[in-house]
Each structure stands twice: as C-alpha cells, then as structure tokens.
Protein backbone atom coordinates (compact mmCIF):
# COMPACT_ATOMS: atom_id res chain seq x y z
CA UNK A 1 -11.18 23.09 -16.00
CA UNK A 2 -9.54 19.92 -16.04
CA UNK A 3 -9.59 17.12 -13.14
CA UNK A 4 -6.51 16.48 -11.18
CA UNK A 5 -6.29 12.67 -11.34
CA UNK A 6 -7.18 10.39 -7.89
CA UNK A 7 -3.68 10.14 -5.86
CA UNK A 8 -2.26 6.26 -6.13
CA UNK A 9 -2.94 4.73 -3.34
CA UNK A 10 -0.40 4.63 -0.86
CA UNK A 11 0.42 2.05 2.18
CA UNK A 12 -1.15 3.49 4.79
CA UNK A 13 -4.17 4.83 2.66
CA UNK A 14 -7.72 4.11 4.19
CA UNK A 15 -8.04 1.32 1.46
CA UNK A 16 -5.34 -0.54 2.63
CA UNK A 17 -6.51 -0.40 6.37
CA UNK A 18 -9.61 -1.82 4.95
CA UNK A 19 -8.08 -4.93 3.94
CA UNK A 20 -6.50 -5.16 7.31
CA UNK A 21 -10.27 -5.02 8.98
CA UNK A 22 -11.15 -7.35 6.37
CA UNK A 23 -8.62 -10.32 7.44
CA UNK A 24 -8.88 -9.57 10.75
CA UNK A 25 -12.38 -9.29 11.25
CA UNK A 26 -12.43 -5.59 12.38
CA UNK A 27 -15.43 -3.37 13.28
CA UNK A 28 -15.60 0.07 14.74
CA UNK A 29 -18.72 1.18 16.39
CA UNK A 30 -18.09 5.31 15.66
CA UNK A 31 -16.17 7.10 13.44
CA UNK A 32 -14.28 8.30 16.42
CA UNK A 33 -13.05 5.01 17.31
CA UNK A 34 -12.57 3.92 13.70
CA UNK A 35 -10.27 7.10 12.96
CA UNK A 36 -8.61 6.25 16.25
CA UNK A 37 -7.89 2.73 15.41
CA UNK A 38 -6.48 3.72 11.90
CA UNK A 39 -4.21 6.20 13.15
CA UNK A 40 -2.83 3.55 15.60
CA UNK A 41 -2.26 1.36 12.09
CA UNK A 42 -1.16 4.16 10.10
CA UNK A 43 1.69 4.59 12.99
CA UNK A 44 2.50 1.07 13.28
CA UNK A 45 2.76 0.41 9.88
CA UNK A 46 4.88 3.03 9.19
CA UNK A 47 7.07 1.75 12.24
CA UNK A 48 7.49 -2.12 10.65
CA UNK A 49 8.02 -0.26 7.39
CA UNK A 50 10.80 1.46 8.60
CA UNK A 51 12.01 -1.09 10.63
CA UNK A 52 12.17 -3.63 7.79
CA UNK A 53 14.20 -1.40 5.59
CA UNK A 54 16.95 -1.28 8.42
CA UNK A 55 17.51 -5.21 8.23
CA UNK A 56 20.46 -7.01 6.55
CA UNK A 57 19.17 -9.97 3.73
CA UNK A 58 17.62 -12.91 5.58
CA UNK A 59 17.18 -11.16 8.98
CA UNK A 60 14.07 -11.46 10.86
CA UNK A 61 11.39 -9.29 9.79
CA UNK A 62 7.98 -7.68 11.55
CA UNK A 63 4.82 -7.93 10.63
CA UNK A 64 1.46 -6.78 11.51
CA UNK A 65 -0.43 -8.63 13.42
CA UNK A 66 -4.43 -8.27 14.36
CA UNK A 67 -3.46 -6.34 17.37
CA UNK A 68 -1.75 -3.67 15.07
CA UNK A 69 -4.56 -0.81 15.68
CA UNK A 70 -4.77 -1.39 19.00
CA UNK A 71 -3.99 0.71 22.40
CA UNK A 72 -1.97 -0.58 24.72
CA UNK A 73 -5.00 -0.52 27.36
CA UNK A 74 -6.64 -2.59 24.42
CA UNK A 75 -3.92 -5.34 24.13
CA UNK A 76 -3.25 -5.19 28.30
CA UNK A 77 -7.48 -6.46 28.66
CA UNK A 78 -6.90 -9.26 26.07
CA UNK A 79 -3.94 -10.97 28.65
C-alpha cells in the first residue's frame, strides 16, 4: 500500500511556531504549557492573518510580536 505524502506545511504548523521560539528565545517547561502557548500563537496568528488581508495597499499592518503566545495574565505580570 502506497504512502500518502507529508501535508505542506502550513502557517500555523508546529514548525513554524518553532521558528517563532527560536527568535524569540522561547522555552516551555511541559508539554502542557508548550501546547498551551502554541494554541495562543496558532489563534493570534490566524487573527493578524486575517486582519492583514482586510487592509487597503500601504495601510498599517500587524505583526507578531514575542508576546504573541502569551495569556493576558502573562503579558499583565511583565507591566
């Protein structure tokens, strides 16, 4: 029987949250808190994705920022 081939990956694949850990220096202690944190990206991502598409030429665009996988109790303890 043959193989199905790998899926592509996509934007919000686990590869691609990788390379957000990478650049931002990212470690999760558990998997808990690791799938937790890349749901929170996954969601966010999506979010500026969609957001982005919305916007007329030369209009301000978001971006994801090292906070992007965070809670909000997360981001409230770094003021």
């Amino acid at each position: 029987m043959a193989k199905r081939p790998a899926a592509a990956p996509g934007p919000y694949d686990a590869s691609q949250f990788m390379k957000f850990c990478i650049k931002f220096d990212k470690f999760y202690a558990t998997q808990e808190e690791y799938d937790s944190h890349f749901a929170r990206w996954k969601e966010r991502s999506k979010y500026v994705e969609e957001y982005n598409r919305g916007l007329a030429p030369g209009e301000a665009k978001l971006v994801l920022n090292a906070q992007a996988d965070l809670s909000d109790e997360e981001v409230a303890e770094l003021a």
